[in-house]
Each structure stands twice: as C-alpha cells, then as structure tokens.
N, C-alpha and C. Protein backbone atom coordinates (compact mmCIF):
# COMPACT_ATOMS: atom_id res chain seq x y z
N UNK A 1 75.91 78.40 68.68
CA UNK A 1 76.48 79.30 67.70
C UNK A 1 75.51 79.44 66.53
N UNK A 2 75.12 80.86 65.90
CA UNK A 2 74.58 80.75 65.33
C UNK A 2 74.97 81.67 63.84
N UNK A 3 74.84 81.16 62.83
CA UNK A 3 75.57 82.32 61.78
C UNK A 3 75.12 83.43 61.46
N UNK A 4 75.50 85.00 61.32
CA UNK A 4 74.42 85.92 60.47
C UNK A 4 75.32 86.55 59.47
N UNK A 5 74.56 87.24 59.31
CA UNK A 5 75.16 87.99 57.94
C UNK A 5 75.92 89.49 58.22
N UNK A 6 75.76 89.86 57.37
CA UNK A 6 76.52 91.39 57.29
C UNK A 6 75.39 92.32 58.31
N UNK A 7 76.33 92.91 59.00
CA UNK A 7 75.78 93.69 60.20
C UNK A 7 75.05 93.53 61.09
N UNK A 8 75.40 91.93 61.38
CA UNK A 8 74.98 91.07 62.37
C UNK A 8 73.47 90.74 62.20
N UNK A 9 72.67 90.65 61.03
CA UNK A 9 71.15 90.15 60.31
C UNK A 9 71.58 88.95 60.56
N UNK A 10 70.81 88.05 61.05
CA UNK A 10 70.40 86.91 60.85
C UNK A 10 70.51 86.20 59.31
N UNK A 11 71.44 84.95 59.37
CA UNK A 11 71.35 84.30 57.84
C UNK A 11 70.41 83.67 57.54
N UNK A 12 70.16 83.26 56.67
CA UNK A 12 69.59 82.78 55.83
C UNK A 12 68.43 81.26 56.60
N UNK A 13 69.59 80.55 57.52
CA UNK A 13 69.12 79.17 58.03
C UNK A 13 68.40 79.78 59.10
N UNK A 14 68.79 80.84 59.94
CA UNK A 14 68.41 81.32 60.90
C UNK A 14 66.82 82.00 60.85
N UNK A 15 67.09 82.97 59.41
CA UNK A 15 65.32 83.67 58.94
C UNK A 15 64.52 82.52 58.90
N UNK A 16 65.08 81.24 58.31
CA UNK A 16 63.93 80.00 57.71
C UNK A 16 63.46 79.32 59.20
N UNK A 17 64.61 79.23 60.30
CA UNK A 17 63.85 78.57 61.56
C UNK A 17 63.09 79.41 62.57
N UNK A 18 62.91 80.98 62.24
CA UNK A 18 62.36 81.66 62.82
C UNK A 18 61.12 81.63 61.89
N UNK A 19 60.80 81.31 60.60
CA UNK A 19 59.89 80.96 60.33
C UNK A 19 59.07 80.17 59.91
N UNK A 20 59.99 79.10 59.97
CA UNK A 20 59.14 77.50 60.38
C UNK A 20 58.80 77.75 62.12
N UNK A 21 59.33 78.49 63.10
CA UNK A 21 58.95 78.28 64.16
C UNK A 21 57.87 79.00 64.10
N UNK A 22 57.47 80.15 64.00
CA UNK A 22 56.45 81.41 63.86
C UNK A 22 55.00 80.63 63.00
N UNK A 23 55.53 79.71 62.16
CA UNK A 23 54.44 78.99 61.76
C UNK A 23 53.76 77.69 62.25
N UNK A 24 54.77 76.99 62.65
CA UNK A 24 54.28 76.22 63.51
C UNK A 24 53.99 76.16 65.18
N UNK A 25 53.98 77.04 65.86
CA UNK A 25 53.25 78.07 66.95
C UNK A 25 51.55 78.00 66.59
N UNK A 26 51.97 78.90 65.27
CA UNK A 26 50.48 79.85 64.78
C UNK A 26 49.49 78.28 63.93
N UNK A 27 50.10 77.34 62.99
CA UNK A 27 49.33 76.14 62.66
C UNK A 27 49.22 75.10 63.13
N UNK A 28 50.23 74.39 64.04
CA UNK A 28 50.58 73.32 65.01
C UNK A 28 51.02 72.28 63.98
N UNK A 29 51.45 72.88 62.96
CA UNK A 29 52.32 71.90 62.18
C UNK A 29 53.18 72.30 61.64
N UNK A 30 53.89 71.66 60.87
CA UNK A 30 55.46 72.06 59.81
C UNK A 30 55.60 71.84 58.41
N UNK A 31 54.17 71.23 58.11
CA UNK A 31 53.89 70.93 57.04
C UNK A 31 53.30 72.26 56.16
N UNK A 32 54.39 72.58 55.85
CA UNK A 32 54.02 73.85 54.71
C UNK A 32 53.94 73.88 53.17
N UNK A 33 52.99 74.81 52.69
CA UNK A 33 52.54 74.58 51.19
C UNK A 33 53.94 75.21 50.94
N UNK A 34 53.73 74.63 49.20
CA UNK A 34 55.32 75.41 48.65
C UNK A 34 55.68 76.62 48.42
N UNK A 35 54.16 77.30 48.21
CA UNK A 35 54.37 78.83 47.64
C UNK A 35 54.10 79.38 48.82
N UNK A 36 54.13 78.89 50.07
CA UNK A 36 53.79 80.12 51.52
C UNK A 36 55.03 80.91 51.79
N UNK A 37 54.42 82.00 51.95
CA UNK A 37 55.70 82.91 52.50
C UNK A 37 54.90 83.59 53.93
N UNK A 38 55.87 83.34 54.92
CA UNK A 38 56.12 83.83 56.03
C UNK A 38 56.32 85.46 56.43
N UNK A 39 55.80 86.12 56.89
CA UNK A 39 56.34 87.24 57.32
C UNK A 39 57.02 87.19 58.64
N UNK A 40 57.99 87.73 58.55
CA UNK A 40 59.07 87.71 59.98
C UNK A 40 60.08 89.24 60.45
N UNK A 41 59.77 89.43 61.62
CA UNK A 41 60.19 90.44 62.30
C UNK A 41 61.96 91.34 60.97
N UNK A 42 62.46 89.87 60.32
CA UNK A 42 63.30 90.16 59.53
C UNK A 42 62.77 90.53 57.91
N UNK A 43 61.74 90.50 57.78
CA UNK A 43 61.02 90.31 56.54
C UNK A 43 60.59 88.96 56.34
N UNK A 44 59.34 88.84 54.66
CA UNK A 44 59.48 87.93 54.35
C UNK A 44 60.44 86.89 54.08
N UNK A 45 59.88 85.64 54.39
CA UNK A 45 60.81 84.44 53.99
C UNK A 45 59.62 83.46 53.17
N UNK A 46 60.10 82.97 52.29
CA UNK A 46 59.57 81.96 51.19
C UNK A 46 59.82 80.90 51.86
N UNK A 47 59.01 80.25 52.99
CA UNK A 47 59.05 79.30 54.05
C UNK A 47 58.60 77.58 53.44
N UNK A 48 57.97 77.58 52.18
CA UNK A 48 57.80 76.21 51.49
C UNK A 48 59.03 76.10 51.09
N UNK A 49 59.91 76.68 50.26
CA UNK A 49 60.68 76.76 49.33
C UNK A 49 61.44 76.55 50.16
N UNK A 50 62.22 77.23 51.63
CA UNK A 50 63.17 77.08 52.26
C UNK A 50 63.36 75.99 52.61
N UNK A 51 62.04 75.22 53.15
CA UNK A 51 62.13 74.00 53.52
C UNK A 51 62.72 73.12 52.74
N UNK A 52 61.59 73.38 51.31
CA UNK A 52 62.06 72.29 50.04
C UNK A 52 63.94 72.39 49.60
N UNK A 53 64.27 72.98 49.68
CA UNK A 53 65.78 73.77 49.37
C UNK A 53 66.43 72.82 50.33
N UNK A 54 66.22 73.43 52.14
CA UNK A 54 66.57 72.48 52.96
C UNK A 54 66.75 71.26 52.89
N UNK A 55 65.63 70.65 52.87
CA UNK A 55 65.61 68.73 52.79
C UNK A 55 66.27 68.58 51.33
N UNK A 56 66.36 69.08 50.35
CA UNK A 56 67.49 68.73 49.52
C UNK A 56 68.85 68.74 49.63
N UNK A 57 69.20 69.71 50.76
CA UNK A 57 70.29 69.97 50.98
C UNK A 57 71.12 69.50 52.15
N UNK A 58 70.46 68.66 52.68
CA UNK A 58 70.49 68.18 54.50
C UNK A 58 72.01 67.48 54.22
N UNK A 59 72.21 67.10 53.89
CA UNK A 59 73.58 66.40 53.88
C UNK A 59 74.60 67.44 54.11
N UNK A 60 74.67 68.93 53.84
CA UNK A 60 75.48 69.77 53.73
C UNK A 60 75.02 70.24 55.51
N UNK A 61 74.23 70.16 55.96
CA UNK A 61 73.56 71.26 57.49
C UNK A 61 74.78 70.71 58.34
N UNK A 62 74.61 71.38 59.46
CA UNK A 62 75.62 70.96 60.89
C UNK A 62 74.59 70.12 61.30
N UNK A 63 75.22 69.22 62.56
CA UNK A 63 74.65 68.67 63.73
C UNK A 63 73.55 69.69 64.04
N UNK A 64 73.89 70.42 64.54
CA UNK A 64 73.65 71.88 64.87
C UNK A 64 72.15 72.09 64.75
N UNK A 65 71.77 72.15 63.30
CA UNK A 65 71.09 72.98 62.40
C UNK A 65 70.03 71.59 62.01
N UNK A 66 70.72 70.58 62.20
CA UNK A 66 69.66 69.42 61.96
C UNK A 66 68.83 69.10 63.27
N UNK A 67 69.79 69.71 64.43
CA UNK A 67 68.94 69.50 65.77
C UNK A 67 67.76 70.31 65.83
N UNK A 68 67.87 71.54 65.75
CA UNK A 68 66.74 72.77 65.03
C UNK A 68 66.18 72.47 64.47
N UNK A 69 66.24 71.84 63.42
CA UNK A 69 64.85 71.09 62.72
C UNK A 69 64.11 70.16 63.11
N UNK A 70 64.58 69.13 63.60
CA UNK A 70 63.94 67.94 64.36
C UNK A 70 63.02 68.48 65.60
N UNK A 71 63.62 69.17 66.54
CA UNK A 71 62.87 70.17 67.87
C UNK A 71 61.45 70.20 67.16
N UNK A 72 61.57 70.85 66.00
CA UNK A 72 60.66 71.72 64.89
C UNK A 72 59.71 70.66 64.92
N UNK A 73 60.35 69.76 64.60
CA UNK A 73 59.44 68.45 64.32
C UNK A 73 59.55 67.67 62.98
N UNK A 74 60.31 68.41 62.21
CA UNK A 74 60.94 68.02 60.51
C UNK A 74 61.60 66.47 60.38
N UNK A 75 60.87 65.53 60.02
CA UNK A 75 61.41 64.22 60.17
C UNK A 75 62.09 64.11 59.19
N UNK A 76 63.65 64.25 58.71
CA UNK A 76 64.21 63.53 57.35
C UNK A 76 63.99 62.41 56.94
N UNK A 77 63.43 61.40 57.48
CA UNK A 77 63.13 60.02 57.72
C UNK A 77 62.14 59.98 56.59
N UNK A 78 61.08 60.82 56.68
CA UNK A 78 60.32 60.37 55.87
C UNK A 78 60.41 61.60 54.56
N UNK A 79 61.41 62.66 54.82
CA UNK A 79 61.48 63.68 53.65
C UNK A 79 61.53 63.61 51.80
C-alpha cells in the first residue's frame, strides 16, 4: 500500500523514495549532501533535507516505509 495525494500524485514519502532510489542507482550510495535536490519524473525533490526530516521523524513511519528505507540501505542504527 502506498499513499498519494490529490489526483492520485504520489506523496510526499513516496517522491523522497523514488529519489533516494534514482540516486542511489546513479551514485551507489545513500549518503546524500543536505542541499541536493533530485530531479524526478514527479519534479524536484530536496532529497538531503527529505532524508534529514525523515531520520528525525522515524518514530512516526510505518513498518512499511521503514522497510523501504533499509532495502535503500538507510541504517537508523547509526542515524
């Protein structure tokens, strides 16, 4: 299951793992600067920031959405 927005766009968690994925494809890592922004088939996404936002916010994600990140390679362990 995945959430989107108004008129079936992709939300918010969804733009950020299409572009942590799109970046880590293209760099072979996940380690992103803070000010990078991503371009994505949906538009830009501010892909440092999402992250940083993210790992502050991990306590609030689903099972779900934390599994998606880990795949990614995103260790909270050491966040």
């Amino acid at each position: 299951m995945t959430a989107t927005g108004a008129a079936g766009k992709p939300g918010a968690f969804e733009r950020g793992i299409t572009a942590l994925t799109q970046y880590a494809e293209r760099e072979g890592r996940v380690v992103v600067p803070r000010a990078h922004i991503e371009d994505t088939p949906h538009g830009p996404v501010r892909l440092g920031t999402w992250i940083s936002n993210t790992r502050s916010r991990r306590e609030r994600l689903s099972a779900q959405q934390r599994e998606q990140l880990a795949a990614l390679g995103i260790d909270w362990t050491t966040a």
